[in-house]
PDB file of N, CA and C in Angstrom:
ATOM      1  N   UNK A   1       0.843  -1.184   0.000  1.00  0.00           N
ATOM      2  CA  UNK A   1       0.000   0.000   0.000  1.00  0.00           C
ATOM      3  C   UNK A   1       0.883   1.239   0.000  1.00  0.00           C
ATOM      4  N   UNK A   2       0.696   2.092  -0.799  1.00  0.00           N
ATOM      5  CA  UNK A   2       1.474   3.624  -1.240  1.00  0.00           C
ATOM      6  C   UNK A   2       1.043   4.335   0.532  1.00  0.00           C
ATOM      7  N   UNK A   3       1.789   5.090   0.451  1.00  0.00           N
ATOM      8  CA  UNK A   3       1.765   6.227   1.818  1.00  0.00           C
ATOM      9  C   UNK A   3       1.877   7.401   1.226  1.00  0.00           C
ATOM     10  N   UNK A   4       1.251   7.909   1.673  1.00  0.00           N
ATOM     11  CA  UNK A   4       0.964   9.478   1.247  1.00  0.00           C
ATOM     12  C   UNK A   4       2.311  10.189   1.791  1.00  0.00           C
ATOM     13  N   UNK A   5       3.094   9.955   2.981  1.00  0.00           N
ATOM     14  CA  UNK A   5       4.221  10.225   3.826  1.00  0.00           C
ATOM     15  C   UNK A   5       3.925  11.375   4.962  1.00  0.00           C
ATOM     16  N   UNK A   6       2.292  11.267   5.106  1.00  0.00           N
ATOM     17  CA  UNK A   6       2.252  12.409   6.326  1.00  0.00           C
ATOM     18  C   UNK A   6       1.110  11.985   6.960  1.00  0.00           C
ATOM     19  N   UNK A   7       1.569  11.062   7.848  1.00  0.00           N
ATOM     20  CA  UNK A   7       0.767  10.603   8.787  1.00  0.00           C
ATOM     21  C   UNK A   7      -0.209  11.659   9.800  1.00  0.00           C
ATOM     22  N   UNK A   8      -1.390  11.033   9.945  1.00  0.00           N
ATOM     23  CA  UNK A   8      -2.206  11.672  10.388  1.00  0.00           C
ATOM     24  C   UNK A   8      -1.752  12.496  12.056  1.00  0.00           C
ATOM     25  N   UNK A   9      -0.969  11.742  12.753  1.00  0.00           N
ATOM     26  CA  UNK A   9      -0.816  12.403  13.933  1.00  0.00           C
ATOM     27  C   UNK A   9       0.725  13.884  13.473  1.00  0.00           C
ATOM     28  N   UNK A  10       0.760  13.564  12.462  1.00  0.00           N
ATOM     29  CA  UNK A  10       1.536  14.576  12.044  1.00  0.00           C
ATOM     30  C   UNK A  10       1.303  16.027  11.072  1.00  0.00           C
ATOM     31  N   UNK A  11      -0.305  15.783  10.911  1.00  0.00           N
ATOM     32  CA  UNK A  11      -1.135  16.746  10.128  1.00  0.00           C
ATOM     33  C   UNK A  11      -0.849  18.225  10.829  1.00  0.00           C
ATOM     34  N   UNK A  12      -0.718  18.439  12.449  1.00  0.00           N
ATOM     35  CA  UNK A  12      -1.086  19.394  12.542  1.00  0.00           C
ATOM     36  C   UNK A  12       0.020  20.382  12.266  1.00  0.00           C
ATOM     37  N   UNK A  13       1.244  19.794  12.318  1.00  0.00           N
ATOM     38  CA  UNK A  13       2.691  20.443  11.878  1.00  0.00           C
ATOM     39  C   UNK A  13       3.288  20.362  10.892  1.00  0.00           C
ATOM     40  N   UNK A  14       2.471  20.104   9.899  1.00  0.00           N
ATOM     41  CA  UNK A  14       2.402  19.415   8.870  1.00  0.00           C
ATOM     42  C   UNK A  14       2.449  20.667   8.092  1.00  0.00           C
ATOM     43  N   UNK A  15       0.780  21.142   8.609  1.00  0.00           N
ATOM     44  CA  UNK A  15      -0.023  22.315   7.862  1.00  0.00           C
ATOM     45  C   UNK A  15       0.562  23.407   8.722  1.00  0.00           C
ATOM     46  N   UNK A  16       1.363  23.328   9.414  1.00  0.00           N
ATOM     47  CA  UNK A  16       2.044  24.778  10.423  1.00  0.00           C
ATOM     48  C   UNK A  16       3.324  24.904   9.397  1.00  0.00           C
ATOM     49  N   UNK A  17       4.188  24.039   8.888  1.00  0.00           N
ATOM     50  CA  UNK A  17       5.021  23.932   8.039  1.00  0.00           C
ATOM     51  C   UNK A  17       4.726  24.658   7.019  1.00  0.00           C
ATOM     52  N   UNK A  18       3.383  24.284   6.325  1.00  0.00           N
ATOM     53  CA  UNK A  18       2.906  24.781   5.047  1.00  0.00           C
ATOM     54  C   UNK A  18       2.659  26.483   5.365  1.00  0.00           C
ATOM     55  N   UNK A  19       1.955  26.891   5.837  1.00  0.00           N
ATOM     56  CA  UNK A  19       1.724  28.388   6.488  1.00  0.00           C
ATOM     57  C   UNK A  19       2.818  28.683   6.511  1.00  0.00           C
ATOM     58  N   UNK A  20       3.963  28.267   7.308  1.00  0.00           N
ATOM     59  CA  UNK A  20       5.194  29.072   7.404  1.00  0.00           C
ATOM     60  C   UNK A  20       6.251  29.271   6.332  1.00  0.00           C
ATOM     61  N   UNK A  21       5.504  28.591   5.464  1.00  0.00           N
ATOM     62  CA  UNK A  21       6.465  28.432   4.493  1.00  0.00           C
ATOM     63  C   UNK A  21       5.520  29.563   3.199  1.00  0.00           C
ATOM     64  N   UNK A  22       4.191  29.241   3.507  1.00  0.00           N
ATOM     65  CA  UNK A  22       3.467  30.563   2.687  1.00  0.00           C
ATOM     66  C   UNK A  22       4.039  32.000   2.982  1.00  0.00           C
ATOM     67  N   UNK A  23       3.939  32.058   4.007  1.00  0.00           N
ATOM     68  CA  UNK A  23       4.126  33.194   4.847  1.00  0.00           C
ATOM     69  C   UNK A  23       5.380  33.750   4.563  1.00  0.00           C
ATOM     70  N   UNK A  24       6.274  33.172   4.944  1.00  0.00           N
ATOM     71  CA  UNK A  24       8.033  33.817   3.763  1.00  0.00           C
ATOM     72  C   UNK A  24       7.670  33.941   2.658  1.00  0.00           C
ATOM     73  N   UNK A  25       6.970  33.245   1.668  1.00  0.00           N
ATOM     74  CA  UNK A  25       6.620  33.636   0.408  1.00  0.00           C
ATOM     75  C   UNK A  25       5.898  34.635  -0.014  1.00  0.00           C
ATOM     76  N   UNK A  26       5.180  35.439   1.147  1.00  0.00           N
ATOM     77  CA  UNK A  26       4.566  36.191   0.521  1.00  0.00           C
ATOM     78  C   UNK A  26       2.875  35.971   0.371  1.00  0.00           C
ATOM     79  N   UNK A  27       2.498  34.640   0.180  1.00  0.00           N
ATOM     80  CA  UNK A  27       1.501  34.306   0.246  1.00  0.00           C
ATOM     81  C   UNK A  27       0.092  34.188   0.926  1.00  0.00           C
ATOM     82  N   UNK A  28       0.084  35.602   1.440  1.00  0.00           N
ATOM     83  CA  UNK A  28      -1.050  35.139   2.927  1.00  0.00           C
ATOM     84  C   UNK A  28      -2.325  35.156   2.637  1.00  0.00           C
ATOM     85  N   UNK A  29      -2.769  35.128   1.291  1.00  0.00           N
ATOM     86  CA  UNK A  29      -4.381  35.199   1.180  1.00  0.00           C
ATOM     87  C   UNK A  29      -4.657  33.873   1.086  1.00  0.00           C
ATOM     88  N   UNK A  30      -3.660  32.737   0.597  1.00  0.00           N
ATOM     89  CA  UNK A  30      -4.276  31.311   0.900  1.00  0.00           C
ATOM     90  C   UNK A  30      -4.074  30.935  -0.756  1.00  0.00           C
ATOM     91  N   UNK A  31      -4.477  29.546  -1.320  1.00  0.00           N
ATOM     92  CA  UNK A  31      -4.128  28.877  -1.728  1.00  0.00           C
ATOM     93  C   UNK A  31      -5.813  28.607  -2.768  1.00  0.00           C
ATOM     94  N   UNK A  32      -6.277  28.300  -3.997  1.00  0.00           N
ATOM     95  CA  UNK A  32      -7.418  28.114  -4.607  1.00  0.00           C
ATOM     96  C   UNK A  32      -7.700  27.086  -4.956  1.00  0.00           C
ATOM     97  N   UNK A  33      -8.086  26.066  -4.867  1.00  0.00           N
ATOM     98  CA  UNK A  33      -7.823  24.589  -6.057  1.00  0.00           C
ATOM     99  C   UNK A  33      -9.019  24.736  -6.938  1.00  0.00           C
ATOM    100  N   UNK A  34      -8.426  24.169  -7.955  1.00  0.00           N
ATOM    101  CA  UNK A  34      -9.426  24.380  -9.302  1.00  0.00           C
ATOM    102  C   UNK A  34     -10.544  23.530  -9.890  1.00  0.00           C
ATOM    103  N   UNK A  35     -10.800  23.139  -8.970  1.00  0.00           N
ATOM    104  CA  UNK A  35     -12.209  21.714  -9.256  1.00  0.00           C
ATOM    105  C   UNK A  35     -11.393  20.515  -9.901  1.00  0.00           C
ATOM    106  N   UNK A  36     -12.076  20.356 -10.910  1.00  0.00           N
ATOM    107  CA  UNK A  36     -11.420  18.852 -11.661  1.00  0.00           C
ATOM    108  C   UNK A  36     -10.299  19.551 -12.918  1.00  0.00           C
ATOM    109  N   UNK A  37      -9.454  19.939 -12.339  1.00  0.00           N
ATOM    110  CA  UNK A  37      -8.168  20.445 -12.943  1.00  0.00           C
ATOM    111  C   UNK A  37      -6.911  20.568 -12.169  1.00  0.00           C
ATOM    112  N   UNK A  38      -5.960  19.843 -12.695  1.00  0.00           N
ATOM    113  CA  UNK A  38      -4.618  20.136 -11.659  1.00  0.00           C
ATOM    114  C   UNK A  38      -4.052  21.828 -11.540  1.00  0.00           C
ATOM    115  N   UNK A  39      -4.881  22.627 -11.328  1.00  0.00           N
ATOM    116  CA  UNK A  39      -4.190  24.009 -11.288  1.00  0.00           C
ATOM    117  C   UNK A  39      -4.705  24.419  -9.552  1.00  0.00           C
ATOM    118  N   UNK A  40      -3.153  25.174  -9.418  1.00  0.00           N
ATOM    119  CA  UNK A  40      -3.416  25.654  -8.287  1.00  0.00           C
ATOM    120  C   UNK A  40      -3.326  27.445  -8.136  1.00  0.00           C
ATOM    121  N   UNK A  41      -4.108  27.890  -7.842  1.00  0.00           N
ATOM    122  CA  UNK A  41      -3.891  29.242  -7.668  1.00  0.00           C
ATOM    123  C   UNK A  41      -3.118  29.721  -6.287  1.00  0.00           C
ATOM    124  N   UNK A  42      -1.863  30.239  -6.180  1.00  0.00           N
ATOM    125  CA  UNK A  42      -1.549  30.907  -4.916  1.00  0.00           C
ATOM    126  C   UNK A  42      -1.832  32.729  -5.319  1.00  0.00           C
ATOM    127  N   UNK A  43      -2.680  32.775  -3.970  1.00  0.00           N
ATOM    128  CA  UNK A  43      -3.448  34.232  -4.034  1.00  0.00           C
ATOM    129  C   UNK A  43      -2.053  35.078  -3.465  1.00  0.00           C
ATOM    130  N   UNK A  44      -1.521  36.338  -3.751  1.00  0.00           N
ATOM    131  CA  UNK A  44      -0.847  36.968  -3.123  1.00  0.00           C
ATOM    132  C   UNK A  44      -1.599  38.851  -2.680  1.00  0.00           C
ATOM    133  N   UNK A  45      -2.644  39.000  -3.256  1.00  0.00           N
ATOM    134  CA  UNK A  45      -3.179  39.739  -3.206  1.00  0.00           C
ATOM    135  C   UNK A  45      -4.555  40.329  -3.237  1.00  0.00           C
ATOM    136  N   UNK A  46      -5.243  40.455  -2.728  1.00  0.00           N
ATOM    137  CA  UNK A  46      -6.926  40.125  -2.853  1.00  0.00           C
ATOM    138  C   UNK A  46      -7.402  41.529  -2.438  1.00  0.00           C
ATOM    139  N   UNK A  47      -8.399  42.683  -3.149  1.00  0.00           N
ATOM    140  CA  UNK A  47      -9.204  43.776  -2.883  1.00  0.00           C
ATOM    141  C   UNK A  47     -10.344  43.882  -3.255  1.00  0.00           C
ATOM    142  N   UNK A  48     -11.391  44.050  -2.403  1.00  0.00           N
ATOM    143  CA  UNK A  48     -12.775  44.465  -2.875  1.00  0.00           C
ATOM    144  C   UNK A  48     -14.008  43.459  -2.307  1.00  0.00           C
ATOM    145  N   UNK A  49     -15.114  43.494  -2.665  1.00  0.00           N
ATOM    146  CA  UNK A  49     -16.010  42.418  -2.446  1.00  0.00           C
ATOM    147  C   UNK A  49     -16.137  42.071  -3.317  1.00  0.00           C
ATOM    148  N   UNK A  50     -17.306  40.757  -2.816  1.00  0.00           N
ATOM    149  CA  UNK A  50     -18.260  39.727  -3.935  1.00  0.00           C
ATOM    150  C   UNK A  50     -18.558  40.517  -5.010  1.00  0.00           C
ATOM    151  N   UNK A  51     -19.137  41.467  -5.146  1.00  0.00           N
ATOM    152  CA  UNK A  51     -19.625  41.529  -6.884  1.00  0.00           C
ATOM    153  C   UNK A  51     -18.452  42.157  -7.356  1.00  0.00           C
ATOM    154  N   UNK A  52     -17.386  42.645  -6.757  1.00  0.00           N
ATOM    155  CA  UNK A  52     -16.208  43.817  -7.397  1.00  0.00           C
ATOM    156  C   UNK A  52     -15.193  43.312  -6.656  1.00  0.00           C
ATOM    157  N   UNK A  53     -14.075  43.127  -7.259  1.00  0.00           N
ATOM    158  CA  UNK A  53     -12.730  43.140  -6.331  1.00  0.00           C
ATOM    159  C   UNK A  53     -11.878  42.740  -7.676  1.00  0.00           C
ATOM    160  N   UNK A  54     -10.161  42.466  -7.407  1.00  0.00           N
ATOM    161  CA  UNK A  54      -9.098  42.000  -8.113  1.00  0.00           C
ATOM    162  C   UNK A  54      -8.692  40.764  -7.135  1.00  0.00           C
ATOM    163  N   UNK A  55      -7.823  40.297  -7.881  1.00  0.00           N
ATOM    164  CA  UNK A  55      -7.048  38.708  -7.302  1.00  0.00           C
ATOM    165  C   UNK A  55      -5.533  38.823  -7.717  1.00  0.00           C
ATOM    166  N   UNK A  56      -4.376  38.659  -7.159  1.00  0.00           N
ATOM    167  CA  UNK A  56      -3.290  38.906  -7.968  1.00  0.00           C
ATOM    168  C   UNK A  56      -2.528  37.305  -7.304  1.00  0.00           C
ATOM    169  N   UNK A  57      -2.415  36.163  -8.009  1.00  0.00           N
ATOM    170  CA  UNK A  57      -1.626  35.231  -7.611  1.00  0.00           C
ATOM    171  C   UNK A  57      -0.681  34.273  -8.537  1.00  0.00           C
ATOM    172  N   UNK A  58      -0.250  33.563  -7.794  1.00  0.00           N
ATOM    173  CA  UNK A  58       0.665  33.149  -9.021  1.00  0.00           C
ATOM    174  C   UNK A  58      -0.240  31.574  -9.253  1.00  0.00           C
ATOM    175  N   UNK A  59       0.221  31.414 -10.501  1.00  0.00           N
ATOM    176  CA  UNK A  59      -0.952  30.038 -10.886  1.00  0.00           C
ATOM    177  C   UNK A  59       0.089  28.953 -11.729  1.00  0.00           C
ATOM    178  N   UNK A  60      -0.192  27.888 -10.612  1.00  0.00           N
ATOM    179  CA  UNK A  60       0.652  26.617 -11.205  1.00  0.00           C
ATOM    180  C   UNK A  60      -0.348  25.806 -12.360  1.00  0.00           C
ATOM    181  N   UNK A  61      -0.262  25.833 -13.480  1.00  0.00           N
ATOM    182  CA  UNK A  61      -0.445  24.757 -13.909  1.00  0.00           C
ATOM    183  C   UNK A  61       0.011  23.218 -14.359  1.00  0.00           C
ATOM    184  N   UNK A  62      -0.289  22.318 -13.352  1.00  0.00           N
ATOM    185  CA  UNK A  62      -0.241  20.914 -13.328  1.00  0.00           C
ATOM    186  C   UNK A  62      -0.503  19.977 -14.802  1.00  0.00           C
ATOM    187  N   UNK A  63      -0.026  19.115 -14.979  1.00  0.00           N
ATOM    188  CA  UNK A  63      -0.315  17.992 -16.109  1.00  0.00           C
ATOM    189  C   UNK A  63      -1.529  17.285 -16.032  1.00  0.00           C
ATOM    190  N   UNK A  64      -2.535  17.680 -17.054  1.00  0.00           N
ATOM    191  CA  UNK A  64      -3.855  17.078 -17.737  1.00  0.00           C
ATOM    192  C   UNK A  64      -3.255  15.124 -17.337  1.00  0.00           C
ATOM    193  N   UNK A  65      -4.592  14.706 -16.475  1.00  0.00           N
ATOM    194  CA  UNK A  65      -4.407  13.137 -16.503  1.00  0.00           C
ATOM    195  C   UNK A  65      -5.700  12.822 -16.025  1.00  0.00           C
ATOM    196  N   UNK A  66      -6.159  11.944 -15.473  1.00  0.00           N
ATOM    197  CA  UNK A  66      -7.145  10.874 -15.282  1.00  0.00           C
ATOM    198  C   UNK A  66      -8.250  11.903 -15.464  1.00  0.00           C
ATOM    199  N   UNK A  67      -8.785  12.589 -16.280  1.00  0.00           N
ATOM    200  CA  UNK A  67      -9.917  13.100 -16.898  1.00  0.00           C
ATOM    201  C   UNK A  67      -9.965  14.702 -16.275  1.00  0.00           C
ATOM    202  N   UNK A  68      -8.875  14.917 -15.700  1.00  0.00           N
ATOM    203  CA  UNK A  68      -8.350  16.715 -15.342  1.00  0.00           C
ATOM    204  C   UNK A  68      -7.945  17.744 -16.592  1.00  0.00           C
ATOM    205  N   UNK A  69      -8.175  18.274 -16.736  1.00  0.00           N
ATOM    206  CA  UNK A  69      -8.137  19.304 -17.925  1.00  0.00           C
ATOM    207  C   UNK A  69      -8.058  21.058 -17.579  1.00  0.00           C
ATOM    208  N   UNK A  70      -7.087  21.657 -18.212  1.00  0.00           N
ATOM    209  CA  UNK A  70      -6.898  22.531 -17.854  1.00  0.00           C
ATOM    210  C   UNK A  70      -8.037  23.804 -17.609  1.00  0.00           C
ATOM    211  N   UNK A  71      -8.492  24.266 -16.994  1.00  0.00           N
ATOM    212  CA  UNK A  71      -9.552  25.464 -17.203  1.00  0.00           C
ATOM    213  C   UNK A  71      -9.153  26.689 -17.141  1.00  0.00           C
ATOM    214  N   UNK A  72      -8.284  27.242 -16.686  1.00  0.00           N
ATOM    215  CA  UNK A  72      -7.589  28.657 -16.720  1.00  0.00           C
ATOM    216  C   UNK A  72      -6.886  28.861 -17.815  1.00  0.00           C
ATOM    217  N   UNK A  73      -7.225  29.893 -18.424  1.00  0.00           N
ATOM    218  CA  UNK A  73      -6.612  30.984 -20.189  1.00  0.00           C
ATOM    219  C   UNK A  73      -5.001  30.187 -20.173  1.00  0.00           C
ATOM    220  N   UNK A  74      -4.658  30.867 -19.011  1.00  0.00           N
ATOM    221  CA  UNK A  74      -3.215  30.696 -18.978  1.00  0.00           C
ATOM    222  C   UNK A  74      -2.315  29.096 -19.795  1.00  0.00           C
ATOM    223  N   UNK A  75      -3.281  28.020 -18.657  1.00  0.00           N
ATOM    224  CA  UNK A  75      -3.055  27.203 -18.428  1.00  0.00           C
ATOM    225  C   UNK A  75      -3.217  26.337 -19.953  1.00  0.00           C
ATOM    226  N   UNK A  76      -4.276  27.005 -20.830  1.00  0.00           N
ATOM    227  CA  UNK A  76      -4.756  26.505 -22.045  1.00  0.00           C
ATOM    228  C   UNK A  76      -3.965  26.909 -23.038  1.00  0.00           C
ATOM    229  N   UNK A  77      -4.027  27.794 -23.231  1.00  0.00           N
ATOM    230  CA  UNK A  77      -2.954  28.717 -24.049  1.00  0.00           C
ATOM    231  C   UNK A  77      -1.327  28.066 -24.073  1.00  0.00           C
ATOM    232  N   UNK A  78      -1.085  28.393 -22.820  1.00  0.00           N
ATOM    233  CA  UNK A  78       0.749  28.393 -22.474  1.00  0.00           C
ATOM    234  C   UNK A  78       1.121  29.336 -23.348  1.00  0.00           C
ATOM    235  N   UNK A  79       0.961  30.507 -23.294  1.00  0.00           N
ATOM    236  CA  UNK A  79       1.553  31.634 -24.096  1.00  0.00           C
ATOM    237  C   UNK A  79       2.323  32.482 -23.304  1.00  0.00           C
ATOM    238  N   UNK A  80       2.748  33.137 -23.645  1.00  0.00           N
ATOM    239  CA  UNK A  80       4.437  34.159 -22.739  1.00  0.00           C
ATOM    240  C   UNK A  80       3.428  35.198 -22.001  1.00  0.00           C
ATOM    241  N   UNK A  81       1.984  35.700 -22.307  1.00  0.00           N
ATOM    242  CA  UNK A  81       1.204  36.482 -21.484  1.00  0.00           C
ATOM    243  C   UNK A  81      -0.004  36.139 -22.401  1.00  0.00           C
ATOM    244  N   UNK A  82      -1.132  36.967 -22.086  1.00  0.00           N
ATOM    245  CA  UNK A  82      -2.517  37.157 -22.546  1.00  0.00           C
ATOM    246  C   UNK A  82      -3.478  38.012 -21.730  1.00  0.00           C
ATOM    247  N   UNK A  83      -4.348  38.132 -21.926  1.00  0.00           N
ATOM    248  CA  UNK A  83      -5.709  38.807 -21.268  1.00  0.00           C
ATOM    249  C   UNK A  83      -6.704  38.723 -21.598  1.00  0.00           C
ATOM    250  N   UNK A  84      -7.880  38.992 -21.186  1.00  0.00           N
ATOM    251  CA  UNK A  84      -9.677  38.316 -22.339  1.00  0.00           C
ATOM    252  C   UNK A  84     -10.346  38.632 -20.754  1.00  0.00           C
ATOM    253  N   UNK A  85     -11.670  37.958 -20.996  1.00  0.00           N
ATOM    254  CA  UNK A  85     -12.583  37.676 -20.578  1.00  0.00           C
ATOM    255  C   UNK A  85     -12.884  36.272 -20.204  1.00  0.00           C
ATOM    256  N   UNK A  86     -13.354  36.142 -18.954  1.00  0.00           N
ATOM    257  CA  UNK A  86     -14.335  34.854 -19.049  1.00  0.00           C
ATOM    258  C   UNK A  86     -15.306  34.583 -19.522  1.00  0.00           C
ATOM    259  N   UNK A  87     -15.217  33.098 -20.155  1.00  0.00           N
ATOM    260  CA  UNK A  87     -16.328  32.883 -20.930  1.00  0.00           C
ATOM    261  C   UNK A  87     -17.206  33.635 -21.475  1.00  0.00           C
ATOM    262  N   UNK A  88     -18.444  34.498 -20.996  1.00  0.00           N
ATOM    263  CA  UNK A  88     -19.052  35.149 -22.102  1.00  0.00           C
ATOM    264  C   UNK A  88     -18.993  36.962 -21.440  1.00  0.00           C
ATOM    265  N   UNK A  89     -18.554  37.362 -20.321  1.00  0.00           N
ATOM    266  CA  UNK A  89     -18.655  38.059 -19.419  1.00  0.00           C
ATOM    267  C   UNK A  89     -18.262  39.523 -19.919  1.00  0.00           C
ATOM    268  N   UNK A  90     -18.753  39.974 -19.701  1.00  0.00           N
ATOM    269  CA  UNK A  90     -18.533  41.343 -20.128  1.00  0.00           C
ATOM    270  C   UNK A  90     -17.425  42.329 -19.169  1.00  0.00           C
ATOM    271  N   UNK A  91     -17.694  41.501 -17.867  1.00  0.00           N
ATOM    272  CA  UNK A  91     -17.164  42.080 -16.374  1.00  0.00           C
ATOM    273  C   UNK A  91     -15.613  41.590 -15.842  1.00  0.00           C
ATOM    274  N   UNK A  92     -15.729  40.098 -15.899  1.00  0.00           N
ATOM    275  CA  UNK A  92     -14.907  39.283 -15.118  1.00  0.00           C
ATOM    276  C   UNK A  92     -13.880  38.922 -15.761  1.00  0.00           C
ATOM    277  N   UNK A  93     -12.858  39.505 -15.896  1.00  0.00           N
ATOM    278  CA  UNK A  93     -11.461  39.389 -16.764  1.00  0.00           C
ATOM    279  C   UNK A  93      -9.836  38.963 -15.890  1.00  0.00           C
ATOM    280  N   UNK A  94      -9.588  38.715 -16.777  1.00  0.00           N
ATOM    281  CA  UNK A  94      -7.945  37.950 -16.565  1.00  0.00           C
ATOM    282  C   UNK A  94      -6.938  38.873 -17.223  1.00  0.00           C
ATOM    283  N   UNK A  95      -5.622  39.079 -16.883  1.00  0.00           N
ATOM    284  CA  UNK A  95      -4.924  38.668 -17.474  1.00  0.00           C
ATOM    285  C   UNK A  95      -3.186  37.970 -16.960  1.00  0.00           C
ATOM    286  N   UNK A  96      -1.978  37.741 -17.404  1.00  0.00           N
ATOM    287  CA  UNK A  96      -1.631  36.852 -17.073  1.00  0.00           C
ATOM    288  C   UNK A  96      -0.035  36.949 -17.889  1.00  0.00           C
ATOM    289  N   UNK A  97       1.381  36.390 -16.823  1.00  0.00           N
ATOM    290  CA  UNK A  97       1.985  36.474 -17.596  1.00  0.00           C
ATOM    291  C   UNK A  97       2.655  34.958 -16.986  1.00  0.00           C
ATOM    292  N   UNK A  98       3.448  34.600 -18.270  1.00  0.00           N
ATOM    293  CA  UNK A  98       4.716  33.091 -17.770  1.00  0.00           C
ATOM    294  C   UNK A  98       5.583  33.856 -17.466  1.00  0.00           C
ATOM    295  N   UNK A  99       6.022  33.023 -16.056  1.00  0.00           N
ATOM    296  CA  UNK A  99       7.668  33.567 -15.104  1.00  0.00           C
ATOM    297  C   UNK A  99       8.024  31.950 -15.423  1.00  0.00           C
ATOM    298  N   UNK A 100       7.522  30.907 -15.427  1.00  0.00           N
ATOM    299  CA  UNK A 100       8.505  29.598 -15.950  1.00  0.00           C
ATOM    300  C   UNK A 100       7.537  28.363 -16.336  1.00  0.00           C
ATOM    301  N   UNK A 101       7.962  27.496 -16.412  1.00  0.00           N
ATOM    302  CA  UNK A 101       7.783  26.410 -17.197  1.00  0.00           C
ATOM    303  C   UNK A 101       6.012  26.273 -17.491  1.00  0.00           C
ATOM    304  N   UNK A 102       5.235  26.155 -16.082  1.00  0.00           N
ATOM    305  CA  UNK A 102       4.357  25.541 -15.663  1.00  0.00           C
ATOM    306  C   UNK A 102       3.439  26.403 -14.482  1.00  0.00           C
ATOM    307  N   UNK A 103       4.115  27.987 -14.578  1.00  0.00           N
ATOM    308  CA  UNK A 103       4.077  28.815 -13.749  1.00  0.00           C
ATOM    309  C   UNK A 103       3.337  29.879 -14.521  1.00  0.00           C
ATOM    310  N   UNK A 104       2.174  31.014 -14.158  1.00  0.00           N
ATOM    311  CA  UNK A 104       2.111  32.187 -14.398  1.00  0.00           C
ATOM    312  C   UNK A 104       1.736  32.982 -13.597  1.00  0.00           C
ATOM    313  N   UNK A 105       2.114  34.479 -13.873  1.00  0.00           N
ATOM    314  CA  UNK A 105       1.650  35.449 -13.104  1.00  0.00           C
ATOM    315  C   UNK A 105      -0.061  35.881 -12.732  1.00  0.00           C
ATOM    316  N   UNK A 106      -1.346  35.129 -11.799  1.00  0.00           N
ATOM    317  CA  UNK A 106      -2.373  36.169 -12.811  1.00  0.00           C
ATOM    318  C   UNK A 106      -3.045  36.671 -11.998  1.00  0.00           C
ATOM    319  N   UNK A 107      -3.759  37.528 -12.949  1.00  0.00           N
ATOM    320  CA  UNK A 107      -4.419  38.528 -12.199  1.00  0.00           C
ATOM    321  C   UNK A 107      -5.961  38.759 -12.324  1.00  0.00           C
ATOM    322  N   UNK A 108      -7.143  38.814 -11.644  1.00  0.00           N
ATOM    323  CA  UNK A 108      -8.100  38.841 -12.536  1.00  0.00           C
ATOM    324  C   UNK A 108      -9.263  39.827 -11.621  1.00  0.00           C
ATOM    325  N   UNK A 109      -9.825  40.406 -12.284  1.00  0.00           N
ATOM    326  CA  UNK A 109     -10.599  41.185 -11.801  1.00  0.00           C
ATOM    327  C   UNK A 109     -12.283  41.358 -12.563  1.00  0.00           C
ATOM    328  N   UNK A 110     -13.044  42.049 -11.665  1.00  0.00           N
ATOM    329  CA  UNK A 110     -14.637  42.035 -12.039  1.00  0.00           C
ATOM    330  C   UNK A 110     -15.291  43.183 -11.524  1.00  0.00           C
TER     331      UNK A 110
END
């Protein structure tokens, strides 16, 4: 049987590790996961409310496998930057740059 390598009585320093390690990074608005897609959003910047605000984080995109597929511009594309709209939205926009492989800058606002 595979081990994940972080045993449960070790969760809670586990995730104190992870925080502290956000936290030098810069990272304190927290972390997004993307439904059924390997992308992870790290938030570094967040203003405004629910119907209005910006997002500024950096966004890993992960390798398409057991029926995961990319959903973020960035992540679809793989282009050196971009910007648009979501889906049909007149409001809720992106845009976005590559700092490396599997990595982009983004930003998105509404």
């Amino acid at each position: 049987m595979a081990s994940s390598g972080v045993a449960v009585g070790n969760l809670p320093s586990t995730v104190g590790r992870m925080q502290e390690l956000f936290r030098r990074a810069g990272v304190d608005e927290g972390t997004v996961g993307r439904g059924k897609s390997n992308e992870t959003l790290f938030l570094v910047y967040t203003w405004g409310i629910v119907p209005s605000g910006i997002s500024v984080g950096y966004l890993h995109c992960g390798q398409p496998n057991s029926g995961y597929q990319p959903t973020e511009p960035a992540c679809i594309e793989r282009k050196d930057s971009g910007s648009g709209m979501y889906g049909h939205s007149t409001s809720y926009g992106y845009r976005y740059k590559k700092i490396a492989e599997d990595w982009f800058i983004l930003e998105q606002s509404n």
